[in-house]
PDB file of N, CA and C in Angstrom:
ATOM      1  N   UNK A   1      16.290 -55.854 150.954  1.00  0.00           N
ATOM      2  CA  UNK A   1      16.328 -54.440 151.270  1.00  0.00           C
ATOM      3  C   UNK A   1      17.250 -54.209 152.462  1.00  0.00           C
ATOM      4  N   UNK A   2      17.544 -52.926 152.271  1.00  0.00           N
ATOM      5  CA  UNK A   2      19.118 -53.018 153.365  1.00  0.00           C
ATOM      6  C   UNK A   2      18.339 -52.149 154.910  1.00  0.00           C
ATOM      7  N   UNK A   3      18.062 -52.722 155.831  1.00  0.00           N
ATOM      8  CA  UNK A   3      17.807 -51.826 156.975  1.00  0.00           C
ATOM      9  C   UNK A   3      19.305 -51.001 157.940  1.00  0.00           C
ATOM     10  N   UNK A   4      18.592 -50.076 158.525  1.00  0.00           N
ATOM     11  CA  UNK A   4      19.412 -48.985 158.938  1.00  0.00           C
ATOM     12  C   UNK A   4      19.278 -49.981 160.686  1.00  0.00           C
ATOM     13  N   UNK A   5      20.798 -50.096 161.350  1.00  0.00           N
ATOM     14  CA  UNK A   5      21.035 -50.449 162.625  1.00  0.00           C
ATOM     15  C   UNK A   5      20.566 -49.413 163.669  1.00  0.00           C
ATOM     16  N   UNK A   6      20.435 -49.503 164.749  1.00  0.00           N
ATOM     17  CA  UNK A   6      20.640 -48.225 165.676  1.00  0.00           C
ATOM     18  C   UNK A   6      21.958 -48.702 166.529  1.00  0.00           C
ATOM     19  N   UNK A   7      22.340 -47.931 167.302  1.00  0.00           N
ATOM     20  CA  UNK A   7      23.319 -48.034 168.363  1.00  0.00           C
ATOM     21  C   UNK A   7      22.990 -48.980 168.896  1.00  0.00           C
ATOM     22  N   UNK A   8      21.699 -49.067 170.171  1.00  0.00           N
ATOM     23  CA  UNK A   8      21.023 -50.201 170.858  1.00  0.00           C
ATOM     24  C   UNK A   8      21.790 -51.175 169.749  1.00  0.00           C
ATOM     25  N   UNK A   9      21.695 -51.159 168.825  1.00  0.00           N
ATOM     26  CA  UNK A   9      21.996 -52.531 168.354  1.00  0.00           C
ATOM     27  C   UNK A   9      23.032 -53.513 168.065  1.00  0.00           C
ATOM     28  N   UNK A  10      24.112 -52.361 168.048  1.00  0.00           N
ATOM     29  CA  UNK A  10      25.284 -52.441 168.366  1.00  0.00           C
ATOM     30  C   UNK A  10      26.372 -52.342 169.718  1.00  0.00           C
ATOM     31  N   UNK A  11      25.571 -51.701 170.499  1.00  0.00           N
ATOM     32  CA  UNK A  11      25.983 -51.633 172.058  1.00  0.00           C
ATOM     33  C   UNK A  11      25.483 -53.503 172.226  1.00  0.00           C
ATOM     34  N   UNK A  12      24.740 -53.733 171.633  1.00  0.00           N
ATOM     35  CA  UNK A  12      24.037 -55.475 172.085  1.00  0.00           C
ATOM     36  C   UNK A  12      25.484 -56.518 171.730  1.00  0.00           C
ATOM     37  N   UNK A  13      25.940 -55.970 170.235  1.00  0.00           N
ATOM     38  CA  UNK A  13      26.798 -56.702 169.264  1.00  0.00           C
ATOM     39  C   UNK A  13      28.014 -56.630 170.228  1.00  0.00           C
ATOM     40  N   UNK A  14      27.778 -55.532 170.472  1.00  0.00           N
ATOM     41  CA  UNK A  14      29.778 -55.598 171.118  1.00  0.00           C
ATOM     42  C   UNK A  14      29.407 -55.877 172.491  1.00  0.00           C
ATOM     43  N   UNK A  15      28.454 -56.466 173.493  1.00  0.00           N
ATOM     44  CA  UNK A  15      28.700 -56.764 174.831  1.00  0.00           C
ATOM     45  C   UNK A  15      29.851 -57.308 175.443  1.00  0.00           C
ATOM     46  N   UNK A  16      29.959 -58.758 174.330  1.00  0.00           N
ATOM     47  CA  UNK A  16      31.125 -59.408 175.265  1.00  0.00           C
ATOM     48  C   UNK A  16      32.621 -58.715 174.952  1.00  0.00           C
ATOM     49  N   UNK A  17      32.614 -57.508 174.373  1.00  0.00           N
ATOM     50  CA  UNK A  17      33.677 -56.736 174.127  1.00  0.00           C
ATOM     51  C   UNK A  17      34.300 -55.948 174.941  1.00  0.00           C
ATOM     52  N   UNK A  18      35.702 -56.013 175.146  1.00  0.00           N
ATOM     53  CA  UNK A  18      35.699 -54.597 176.379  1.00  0.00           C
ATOM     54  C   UNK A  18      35.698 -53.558 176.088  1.00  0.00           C
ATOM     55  N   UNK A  19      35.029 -52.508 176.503  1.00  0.00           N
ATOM     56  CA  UNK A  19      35.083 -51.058 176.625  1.00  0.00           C
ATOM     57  C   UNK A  19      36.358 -50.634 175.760  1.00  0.00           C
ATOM     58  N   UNK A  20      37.755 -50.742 175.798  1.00  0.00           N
ATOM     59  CA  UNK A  20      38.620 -50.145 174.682  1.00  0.00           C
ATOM     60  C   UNK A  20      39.173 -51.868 174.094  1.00  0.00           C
ATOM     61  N   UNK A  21      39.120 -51.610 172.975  1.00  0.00           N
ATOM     62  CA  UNK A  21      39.885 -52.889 172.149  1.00  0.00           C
ATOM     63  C   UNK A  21      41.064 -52.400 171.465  1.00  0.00           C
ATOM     64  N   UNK A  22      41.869 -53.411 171.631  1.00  0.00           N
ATOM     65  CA  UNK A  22      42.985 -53.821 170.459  1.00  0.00           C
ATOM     66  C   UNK A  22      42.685 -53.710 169.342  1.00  0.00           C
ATOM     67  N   UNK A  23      43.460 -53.342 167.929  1.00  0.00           N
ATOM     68  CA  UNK A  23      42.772 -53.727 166.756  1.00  0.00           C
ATOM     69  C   UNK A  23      42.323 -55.366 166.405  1.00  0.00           C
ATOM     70  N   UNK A  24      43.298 -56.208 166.689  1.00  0.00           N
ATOM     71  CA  UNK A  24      42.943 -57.213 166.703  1.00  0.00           C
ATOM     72  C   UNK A  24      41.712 -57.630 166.824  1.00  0.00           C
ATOM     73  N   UNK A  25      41.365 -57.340 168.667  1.00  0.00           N
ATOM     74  CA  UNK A  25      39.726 -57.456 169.307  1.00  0.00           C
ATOM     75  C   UNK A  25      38.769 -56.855 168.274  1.00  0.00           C
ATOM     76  N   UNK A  26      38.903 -55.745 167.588  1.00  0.00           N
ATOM     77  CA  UNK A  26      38.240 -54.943 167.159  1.00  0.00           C
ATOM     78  C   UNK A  26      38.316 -55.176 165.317  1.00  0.00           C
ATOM     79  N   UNK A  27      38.870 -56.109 165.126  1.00  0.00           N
ATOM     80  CA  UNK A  27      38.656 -56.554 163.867  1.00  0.00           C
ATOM     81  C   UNK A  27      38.012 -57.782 164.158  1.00  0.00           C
ATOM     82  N   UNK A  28      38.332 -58.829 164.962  1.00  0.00           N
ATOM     83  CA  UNK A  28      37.113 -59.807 165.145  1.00  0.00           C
ATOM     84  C   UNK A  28      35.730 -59.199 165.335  1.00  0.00           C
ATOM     85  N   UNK A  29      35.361 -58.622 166.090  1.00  0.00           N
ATOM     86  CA  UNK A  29      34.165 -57.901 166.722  1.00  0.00           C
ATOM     87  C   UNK A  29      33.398 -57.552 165.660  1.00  0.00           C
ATOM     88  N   UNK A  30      34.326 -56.891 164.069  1.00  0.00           N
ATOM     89  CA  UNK A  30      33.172 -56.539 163.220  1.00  0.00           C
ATOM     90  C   UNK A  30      33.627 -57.587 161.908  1.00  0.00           C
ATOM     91  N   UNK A  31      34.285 -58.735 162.338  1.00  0.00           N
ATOM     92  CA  UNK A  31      34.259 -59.713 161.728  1.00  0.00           C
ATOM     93  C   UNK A  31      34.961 -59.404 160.075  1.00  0.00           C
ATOM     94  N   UNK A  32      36.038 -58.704 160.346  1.00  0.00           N
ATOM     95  CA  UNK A  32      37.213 -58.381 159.350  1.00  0.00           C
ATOM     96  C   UNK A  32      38.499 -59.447 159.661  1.00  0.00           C
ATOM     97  N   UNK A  33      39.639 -58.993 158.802  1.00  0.00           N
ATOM     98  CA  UNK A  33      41.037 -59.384 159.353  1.00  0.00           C
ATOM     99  C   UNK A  33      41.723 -58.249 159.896  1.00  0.00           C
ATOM    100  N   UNK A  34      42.600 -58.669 160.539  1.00  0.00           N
ATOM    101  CA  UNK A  34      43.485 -57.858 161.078  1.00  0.00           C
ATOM    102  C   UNK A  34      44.125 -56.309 160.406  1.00  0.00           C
ATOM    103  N   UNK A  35      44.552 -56.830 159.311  1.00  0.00           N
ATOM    104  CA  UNK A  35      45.056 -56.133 157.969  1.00  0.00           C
ATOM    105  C   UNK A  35      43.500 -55.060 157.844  1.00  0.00           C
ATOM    106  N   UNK A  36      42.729 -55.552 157.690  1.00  0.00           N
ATOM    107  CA  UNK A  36      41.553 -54.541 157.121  1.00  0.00           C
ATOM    108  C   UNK A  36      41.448 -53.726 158.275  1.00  0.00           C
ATOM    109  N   UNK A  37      41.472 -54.176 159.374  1.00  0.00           N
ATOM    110  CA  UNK A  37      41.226 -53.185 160.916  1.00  0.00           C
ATOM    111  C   UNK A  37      42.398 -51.943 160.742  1.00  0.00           C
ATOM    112  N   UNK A  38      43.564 -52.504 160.536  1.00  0.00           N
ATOM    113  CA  UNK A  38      44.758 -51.354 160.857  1.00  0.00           C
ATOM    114  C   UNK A  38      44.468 -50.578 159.594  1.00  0.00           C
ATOM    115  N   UNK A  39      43.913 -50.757 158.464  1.00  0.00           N
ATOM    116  CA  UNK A  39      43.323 -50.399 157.511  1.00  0.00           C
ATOM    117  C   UNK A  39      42.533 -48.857 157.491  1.00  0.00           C
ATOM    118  N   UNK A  40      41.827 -49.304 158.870  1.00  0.00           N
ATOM    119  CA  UNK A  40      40.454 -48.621 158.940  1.00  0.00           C
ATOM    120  C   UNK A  40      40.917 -47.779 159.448  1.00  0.00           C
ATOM    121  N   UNK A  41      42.024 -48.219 160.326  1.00  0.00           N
ATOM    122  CA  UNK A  41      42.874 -46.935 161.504  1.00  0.00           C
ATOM    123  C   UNK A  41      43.327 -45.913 161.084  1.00  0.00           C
ATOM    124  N   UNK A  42      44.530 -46.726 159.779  1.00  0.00           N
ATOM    125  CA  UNK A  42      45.158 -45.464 159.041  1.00  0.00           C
ATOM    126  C   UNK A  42      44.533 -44.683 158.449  1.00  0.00           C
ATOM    127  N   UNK A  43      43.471 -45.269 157.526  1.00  0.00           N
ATOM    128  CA  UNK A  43      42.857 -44.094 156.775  1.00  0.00           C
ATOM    129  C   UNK A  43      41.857 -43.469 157.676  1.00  0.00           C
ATOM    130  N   UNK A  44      42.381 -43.538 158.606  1.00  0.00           N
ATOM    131  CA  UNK A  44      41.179 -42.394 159.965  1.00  0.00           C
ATOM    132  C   UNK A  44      39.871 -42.283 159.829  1.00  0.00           C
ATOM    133  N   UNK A  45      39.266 -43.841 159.326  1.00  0.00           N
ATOM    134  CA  UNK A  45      37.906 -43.828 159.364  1.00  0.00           C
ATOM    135  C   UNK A  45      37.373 -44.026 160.666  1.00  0.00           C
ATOM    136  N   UNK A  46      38.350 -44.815 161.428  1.00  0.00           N
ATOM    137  CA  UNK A  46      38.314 -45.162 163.103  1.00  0.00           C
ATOM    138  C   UNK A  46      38.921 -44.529 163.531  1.00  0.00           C
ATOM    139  N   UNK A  47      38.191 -44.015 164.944  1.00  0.00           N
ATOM    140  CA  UNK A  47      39.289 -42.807 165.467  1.00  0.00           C
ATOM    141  C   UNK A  47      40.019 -44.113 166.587  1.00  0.00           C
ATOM    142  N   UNK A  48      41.044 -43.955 167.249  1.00  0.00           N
ATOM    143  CA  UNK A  48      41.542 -44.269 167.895  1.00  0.00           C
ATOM    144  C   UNK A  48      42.319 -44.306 169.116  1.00  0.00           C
ATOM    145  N   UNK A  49      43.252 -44.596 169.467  1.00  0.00           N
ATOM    146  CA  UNK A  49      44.336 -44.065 171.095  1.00  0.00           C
ATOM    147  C   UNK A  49      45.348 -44.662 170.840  1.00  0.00           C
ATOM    148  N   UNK A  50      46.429 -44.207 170.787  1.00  0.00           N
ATOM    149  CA  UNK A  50      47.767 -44.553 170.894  1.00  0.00           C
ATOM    150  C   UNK A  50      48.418 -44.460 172.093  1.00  0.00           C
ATOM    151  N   UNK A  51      48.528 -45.986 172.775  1.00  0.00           N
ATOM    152  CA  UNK A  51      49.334 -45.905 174.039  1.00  0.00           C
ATOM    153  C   UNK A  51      50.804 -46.499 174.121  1.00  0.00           C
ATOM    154  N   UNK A  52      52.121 -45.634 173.968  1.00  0.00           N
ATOM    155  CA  UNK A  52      53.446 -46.284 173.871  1.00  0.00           C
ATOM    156  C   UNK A  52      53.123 -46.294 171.973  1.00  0.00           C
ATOM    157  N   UNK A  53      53.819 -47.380 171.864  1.00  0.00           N
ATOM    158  CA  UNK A  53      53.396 -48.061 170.866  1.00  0.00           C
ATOM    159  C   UNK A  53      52.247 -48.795 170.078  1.00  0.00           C
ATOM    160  N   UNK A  54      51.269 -49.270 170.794  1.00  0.00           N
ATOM    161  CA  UNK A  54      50.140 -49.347 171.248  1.00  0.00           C
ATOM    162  C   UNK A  54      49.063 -48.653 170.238  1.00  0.00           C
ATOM    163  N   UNK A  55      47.891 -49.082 169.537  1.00  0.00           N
ATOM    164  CA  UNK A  55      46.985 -48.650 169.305  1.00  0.00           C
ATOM    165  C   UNK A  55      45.657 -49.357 169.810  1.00  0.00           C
ATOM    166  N   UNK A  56      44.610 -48.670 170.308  1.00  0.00           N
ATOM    167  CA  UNK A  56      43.251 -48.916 170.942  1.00  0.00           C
ATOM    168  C   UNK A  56      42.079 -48.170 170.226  1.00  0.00           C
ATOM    169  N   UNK A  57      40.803 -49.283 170.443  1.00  0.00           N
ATOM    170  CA  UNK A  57      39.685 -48.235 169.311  1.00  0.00           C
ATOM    171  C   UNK A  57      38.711 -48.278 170.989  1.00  0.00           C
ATOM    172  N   UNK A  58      38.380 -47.704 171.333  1.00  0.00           N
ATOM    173  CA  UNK A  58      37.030 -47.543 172.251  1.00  0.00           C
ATOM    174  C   UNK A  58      35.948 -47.759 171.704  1.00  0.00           C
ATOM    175  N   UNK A  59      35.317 -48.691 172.477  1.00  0.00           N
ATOM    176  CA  UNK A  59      33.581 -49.333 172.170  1.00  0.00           C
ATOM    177  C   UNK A  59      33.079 -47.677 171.259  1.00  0.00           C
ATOM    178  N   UNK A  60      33.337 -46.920 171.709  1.00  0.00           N
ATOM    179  CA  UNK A  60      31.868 -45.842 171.545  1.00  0.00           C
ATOM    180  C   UNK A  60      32.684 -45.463 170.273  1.00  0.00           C
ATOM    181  N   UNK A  61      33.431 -45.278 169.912  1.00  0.00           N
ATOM    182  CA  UNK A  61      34.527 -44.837 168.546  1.00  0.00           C
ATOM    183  C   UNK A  61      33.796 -45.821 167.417  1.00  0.00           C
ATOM    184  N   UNK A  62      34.395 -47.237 168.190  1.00  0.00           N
ATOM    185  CA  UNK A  62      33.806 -48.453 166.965  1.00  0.00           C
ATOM    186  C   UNK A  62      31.825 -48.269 166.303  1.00  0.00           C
ATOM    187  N   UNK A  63      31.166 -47.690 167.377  1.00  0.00           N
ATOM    188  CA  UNK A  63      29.858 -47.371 167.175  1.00  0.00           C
ATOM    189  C   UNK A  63      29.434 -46.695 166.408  1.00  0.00           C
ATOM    190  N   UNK A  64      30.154 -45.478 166.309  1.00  0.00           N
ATOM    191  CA  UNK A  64      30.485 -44.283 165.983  1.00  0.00           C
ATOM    192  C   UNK A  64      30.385 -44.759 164.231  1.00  0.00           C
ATOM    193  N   UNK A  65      31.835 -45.104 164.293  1.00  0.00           N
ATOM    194  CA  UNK A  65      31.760 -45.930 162.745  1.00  0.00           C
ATOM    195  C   UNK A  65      31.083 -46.586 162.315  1.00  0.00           C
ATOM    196  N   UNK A  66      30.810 -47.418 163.049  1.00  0.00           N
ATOM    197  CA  UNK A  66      29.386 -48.547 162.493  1.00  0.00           C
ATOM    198  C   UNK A  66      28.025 -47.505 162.073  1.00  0.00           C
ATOM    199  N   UNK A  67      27.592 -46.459 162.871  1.00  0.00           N
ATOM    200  CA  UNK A  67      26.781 -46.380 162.398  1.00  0.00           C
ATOM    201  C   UNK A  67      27.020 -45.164 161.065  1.00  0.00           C
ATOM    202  N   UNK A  68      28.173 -44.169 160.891  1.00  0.00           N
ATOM    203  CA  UNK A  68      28.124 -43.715 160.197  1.00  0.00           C
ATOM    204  C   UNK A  68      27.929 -44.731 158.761  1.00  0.00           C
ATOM    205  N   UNK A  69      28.795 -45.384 159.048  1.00  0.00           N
ATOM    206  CA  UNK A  69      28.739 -46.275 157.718  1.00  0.00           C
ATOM    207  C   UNK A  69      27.290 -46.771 157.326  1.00  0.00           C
ATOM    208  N   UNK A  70      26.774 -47.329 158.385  1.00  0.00           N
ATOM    209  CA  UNK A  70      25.272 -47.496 157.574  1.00  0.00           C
ATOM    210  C   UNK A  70      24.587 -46.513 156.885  1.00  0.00           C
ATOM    211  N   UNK A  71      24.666 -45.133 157.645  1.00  0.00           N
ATOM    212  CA  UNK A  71      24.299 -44.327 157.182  1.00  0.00           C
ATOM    213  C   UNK A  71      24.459 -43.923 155.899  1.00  0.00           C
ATOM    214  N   UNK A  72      25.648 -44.042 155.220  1.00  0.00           N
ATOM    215  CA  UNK A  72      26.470 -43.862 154.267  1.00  0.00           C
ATOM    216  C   UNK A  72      25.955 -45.106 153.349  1.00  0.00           C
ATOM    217  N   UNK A  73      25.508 -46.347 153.940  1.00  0.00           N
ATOM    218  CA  UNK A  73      25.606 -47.746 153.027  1.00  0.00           C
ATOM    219  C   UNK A  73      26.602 -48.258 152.956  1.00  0.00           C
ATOM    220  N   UNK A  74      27.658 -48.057 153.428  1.00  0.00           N
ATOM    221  CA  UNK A  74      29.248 -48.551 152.580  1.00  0.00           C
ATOM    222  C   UNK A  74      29.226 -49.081 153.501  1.00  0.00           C
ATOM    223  N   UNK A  75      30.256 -50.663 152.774  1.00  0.00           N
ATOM    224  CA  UNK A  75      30.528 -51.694 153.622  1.00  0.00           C
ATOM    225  C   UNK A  75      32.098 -51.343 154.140  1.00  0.00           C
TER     226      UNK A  75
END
């Protein structure tokens, strides 16, 4: 049976994370590839920050998503 996360539970998951990530950081963190992260970016399921050239997801953004998605069920 599939249980529903809370935040708490994910603020736990991403500790050793910093506050804004790389996609990179931020595709390890929810244990994707790289490719699937910039993925998530473009199709603006993750909101993001563009600095220069530069793209960044913020802890609370990545949460954000995580939990809609449970909500939703979709992996």
């Amino acid at each position: 049976m599939y249980r529903k996360k809370s935040k708490a539970f994910y603020e736990r998951m991403l500790k050793k994370y910093p506050d804004v990530m790389s996609i990179p950081q931020m595709s390890k963190a929810c244990d994707v590839s790289s490719k699937t992260g910039y993925k998530l970016v473009r199709e603006g399921r993750i909101d993001f920050l563009k600095i220069g050239r530069n793209l960044f997801v913020p802890k609370e953004y990545l949460i954000s998503y995580l939990l809609i998605r449970d909500e939703n069920n979709v992996r």
